[in-house]
C-alpha atoms as a PDB file:
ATOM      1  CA  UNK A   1      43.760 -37.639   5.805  1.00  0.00           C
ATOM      2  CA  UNK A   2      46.482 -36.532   8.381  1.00  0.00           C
ATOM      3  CA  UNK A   3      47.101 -33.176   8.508  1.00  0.00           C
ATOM      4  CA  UNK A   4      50.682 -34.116   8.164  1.00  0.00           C
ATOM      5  CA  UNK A   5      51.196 -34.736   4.820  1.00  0.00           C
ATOM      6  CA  UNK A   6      50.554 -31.060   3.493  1.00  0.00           C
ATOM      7  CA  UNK A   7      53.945 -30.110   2.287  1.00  0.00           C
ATOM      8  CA  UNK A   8      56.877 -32.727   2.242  1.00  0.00           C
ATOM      9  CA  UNK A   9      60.163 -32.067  -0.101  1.00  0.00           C
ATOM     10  CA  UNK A  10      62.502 -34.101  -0.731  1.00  0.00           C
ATOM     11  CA  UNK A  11      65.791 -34.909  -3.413  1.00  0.00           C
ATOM     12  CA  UNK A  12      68.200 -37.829  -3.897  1.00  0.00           C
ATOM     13  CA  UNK A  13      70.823 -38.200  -6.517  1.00  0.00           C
ATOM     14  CA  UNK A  14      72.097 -41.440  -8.164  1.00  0.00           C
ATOM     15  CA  UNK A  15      74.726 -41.168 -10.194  1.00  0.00           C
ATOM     16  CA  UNK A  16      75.179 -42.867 -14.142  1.00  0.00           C
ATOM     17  CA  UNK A  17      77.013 -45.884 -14.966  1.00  0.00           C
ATOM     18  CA  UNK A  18      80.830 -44.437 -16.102  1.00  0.00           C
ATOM     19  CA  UNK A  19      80.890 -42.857 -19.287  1.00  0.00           C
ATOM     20  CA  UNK A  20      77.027 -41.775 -19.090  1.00  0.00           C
ATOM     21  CA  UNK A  21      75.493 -38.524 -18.524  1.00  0.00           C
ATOM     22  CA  UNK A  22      72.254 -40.195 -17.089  1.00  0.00           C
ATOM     23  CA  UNK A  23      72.731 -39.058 -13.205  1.00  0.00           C
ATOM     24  CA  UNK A  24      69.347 -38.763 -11.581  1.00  0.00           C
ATOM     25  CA  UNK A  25      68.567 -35.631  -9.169  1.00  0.00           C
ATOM     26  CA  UNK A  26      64.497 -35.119  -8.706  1.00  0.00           C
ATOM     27  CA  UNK A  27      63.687 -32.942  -6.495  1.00  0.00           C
ATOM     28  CA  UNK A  28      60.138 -33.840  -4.795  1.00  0.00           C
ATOM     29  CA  UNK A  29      57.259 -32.064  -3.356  1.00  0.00           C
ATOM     30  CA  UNK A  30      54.262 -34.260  -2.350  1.00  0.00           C
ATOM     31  CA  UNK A  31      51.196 -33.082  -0.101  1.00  0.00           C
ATOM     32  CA  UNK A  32      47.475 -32.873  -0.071  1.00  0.00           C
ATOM     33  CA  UNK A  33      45.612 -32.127  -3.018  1.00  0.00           C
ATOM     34  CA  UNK A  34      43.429 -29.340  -1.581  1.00  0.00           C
ATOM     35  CA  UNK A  35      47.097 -27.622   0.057  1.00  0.00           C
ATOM     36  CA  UNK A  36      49.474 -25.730  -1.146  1.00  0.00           C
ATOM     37  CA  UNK A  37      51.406 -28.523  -3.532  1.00  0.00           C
ATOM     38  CA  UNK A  38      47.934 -29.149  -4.823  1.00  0.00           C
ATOM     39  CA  UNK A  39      47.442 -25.363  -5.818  1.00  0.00           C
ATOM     40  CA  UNK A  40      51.121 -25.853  -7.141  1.00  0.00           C
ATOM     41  CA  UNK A  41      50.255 -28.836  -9.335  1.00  0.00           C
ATOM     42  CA  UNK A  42      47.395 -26.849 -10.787  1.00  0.00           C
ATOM     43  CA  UNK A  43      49.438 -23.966 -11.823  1.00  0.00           C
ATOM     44  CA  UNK A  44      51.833 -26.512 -13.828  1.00  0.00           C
ATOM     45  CA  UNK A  45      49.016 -27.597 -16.412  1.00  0.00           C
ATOM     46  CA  UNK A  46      49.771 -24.326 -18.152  1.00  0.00           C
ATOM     47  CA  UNK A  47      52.964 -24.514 -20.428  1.00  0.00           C
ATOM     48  CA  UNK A  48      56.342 -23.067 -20.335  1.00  0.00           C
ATOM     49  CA  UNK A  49      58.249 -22.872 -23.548  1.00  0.00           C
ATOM     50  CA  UNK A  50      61.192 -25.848 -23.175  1.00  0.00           C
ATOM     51  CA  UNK A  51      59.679 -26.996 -19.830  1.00  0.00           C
ATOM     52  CA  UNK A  52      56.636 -28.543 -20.821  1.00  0.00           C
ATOM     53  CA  UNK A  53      55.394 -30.714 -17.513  1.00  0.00           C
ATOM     54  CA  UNK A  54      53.295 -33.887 -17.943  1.00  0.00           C
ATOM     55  CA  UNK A  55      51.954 -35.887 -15.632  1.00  0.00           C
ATOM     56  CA  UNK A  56      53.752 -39.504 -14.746  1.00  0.00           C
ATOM     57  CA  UNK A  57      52.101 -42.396 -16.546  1.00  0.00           C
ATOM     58  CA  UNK A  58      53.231 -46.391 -16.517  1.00  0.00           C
ATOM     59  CA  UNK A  59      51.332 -46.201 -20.391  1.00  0.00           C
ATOM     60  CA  UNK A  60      48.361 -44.809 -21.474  1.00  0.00           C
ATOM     61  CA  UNK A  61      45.867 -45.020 -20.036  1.00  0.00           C
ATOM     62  CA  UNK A  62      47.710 -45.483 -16.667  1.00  0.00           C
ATOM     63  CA  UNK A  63      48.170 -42.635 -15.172  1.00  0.00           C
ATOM     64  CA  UNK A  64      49.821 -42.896 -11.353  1.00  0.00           C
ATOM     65  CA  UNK A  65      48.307 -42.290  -8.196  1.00  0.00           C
ATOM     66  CA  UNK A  66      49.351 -39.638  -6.559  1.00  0.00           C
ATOM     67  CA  UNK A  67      48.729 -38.135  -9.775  1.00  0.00           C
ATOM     68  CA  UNK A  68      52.504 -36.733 -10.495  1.00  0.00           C
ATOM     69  CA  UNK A  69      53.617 -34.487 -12.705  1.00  0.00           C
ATOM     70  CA  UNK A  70      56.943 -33.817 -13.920  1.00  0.00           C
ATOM     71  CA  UNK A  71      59.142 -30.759 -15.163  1.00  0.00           C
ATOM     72  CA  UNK A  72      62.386 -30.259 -16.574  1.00  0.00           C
ATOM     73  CA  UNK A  73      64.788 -28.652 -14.797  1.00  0.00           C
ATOM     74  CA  UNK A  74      66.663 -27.740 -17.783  1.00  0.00           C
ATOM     75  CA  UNK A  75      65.418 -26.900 -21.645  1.00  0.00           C
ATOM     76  CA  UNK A  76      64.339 -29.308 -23.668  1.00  0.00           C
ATOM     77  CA  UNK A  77      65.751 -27.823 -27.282  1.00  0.00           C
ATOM     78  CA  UNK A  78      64.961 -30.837 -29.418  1.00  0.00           C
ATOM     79  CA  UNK A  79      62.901 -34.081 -29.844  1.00  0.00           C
ATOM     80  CA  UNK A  80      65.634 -36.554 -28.872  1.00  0.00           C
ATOM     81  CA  UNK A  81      65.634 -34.531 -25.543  1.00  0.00           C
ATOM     82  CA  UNK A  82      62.006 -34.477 -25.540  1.00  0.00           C
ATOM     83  CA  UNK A  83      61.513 -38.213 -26.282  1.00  0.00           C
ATOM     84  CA  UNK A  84      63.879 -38.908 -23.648  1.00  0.00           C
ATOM     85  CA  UNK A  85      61.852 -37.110 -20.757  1.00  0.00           C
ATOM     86  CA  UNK A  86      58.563 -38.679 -22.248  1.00  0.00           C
ATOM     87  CA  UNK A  87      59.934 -41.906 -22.183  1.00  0.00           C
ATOM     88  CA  UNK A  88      62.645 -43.046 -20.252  1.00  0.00           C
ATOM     89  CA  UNK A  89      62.296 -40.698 -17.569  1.00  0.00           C
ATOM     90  CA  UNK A  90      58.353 -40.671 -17.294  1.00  0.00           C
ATOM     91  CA  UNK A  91      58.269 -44.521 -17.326  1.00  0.00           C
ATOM     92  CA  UNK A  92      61.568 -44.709 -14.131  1.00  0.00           C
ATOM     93  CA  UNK A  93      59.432 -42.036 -12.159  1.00  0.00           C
ATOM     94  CA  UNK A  94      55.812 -43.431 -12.427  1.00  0.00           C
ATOM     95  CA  UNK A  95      57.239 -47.130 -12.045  1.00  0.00           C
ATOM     96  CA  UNK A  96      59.120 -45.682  -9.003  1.00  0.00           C
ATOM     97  CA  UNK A  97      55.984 -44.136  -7.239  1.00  0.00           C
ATOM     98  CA  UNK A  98      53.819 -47.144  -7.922  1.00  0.00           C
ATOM     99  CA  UNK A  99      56.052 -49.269  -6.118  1.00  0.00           C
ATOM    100  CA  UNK A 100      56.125 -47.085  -3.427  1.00  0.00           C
ATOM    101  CA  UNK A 101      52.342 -47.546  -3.337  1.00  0.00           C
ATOM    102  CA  UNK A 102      53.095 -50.962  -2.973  1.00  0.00           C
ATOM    103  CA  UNK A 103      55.804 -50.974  -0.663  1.00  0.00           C
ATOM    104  CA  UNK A 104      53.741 -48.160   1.982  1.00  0.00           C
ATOM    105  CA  UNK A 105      56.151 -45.123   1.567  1.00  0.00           C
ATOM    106  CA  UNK A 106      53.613 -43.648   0.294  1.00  0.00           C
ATOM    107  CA  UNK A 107      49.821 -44.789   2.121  1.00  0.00           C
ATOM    108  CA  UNK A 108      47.888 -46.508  -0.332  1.00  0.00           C
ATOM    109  CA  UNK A 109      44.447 -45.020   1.481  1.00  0.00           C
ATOM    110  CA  UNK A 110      45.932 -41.292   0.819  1.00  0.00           C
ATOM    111  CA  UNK A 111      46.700 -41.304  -2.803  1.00  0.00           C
ATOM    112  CA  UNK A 112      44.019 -40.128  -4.261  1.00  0.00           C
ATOM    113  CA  UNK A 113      44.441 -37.139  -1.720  1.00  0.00           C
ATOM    114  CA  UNK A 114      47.776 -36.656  -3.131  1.00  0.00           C
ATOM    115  CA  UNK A 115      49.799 -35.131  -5.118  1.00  0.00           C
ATOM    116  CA  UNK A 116      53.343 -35.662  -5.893  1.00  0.00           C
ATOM    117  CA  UNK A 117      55.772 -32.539  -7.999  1.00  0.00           C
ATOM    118  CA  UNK A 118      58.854 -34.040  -9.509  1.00  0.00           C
ATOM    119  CA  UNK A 119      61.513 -31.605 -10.876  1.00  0.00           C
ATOM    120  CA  UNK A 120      63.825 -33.650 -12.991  1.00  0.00           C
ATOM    121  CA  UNK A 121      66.969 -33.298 -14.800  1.00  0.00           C
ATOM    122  CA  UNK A 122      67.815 -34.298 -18.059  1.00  0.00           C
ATOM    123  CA  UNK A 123      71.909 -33.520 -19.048  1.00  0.00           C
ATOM    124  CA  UNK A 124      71.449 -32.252 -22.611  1.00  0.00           C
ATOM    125  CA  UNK A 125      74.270 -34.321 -23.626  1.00  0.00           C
ATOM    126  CA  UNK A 126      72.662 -37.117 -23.492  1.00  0.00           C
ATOM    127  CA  UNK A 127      70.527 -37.497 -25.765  1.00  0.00           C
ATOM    128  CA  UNK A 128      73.419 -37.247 -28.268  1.00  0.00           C
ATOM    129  CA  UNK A 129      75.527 -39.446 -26.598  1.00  0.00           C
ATOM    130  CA  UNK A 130      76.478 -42.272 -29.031  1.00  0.00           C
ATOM    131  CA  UNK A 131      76.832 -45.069 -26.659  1.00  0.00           C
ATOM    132  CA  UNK A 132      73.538 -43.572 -24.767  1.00  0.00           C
ATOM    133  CA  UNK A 133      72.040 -46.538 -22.350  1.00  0.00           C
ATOM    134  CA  UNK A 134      69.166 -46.001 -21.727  1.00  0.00           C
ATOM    135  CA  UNK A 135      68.588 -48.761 -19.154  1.00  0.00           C
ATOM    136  CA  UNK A 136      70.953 -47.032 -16.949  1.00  0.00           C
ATOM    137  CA  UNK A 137      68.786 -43.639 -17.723  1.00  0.00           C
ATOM    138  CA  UNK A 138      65.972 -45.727 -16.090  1.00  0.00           C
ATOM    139  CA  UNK A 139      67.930 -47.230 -13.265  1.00  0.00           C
ATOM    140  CA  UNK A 140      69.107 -43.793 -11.917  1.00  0.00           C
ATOM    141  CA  UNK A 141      65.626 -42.064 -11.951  1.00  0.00           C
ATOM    142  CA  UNK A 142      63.560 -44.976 -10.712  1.00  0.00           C
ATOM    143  CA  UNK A 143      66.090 -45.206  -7.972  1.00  0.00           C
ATOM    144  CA  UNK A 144      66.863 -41.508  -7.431  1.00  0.00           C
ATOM    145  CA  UNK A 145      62.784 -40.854  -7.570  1.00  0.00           C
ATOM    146  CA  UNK A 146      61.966 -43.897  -4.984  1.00  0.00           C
ATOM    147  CA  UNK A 147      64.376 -42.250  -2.375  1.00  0.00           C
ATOM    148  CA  UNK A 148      63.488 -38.835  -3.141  1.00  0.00           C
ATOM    149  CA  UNK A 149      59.692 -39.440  -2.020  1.00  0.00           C
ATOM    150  CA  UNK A 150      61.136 -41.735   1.158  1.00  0.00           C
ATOM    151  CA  UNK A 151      63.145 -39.170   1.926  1.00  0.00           C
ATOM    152  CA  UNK A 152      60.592 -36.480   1.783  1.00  0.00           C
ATOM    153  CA  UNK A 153      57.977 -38.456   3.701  1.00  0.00           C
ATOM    154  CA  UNK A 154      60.552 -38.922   6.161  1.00  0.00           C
ATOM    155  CA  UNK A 155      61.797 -35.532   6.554  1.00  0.00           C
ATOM    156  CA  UNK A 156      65.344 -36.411   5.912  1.00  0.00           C
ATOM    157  CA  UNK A 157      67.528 -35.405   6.354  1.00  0.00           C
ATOM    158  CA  UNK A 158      66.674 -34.493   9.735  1.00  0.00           C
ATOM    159  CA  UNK A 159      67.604 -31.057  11.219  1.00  0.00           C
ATOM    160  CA  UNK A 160      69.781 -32.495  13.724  1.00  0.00           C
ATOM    161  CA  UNK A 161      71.942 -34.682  10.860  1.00  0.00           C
ATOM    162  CA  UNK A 162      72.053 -31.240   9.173  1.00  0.00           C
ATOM    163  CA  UNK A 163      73.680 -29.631  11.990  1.00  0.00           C
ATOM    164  CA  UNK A 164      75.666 -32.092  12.770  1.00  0.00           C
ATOM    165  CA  UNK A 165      76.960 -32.755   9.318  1.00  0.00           C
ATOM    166  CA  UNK A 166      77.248 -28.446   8.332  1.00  0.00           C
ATOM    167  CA  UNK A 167      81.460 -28.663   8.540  1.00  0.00           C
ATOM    168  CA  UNK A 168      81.917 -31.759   7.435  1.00  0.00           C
ATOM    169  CA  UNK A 169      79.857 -32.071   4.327  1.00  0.00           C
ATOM    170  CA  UNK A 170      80.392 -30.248   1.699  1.00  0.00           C
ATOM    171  CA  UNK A 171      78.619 -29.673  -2.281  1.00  0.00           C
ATOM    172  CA  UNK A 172      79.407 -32.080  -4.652  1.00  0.00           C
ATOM    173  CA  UNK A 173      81.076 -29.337  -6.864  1.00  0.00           C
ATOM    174  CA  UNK A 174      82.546 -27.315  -3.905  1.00  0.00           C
ATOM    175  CA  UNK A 175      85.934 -26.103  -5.195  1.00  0.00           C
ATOM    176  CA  UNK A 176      85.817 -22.820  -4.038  1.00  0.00           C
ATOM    177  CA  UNK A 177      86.465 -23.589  -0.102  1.00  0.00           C
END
């Protein structure tokens, strides 16, 4: 295994379909299990009341390689909530690094050597959210999770694009310059 892949973040948002509150934003560590994200990993097997992690499985039985785990980023007060990250969102983000198995983001000969951290959010609206759709739910995190780990492998964006961009660019909810 390359040396290289020891510590590799990444994030991507895709936003909801109108009306949702399903908007995507993981935020992505992956590197070497025997590294720092490895030691990482480890330390998230013990729990954390309302952010519970579990690792990323297709169904049981089938968990992913890298082995993944995800983590709230918010509370998770009730079972709808709950179901929501155990379902929806754990099927988008281990769908989403399998096929990035298959399409070489990620080196198929390295994934056992891997591990992949994927902080997620969850709007707690949502799960209360009469016309809730969950497809879309799916569509932004398998999306937002593919280019997340593409984007972290790639080490974008690149320090020159941030320097380049640092005036012109601004937060999503920047309303305060």
């Amino acid at each position: 295994m390359t040396k290289d892949l020891i510590f590799h973040a990444g994030e991507a948002t895709v936003l909801a379909a109108e009306g949702q509150y399903t908007d995507a934003m993981p935020e992505i560590l992956i590197g070497r299990t025997d590294g720092p994200v490895g030691q990482a990993f480890a330390n998230m097997m013990a729990q954390s009341k309302g952010h519970t992690a579990m690792f990323a499985i297709r169904a049981c039985n089938q968990l992913v390689r890298p082995a993944t785990m995800l983590v709230p980023k918010v509370t998770l007060k009730d079972m709808a909530n709950i179901d929501l990250f155990g379902g929806v969102v754990q099927s988008a983000t281990a769908d989403a690094v399998v096929d990035c198995l298959i399409e070489g983001i990620i080196p198929k000969e390295q994934a056992n050597e891997l591990c992949i951290i994927s902080l997620v959010w969850i709007d707690p609206r949502c799960a209360t959210h009469a016309q809730l759709d969950k497809k879309d739910m799916y569509r932004t995190n398998y999306e937002a999770t593919k280019l997340a780990i593409r984007r972290a492998l790639a080490n974008e964006p690149s320090v020159e694009e941030l320097i380049a961009n640092r005036h012109t660019i601004k937060h999503d909810m920047d309303d305060w310059s």
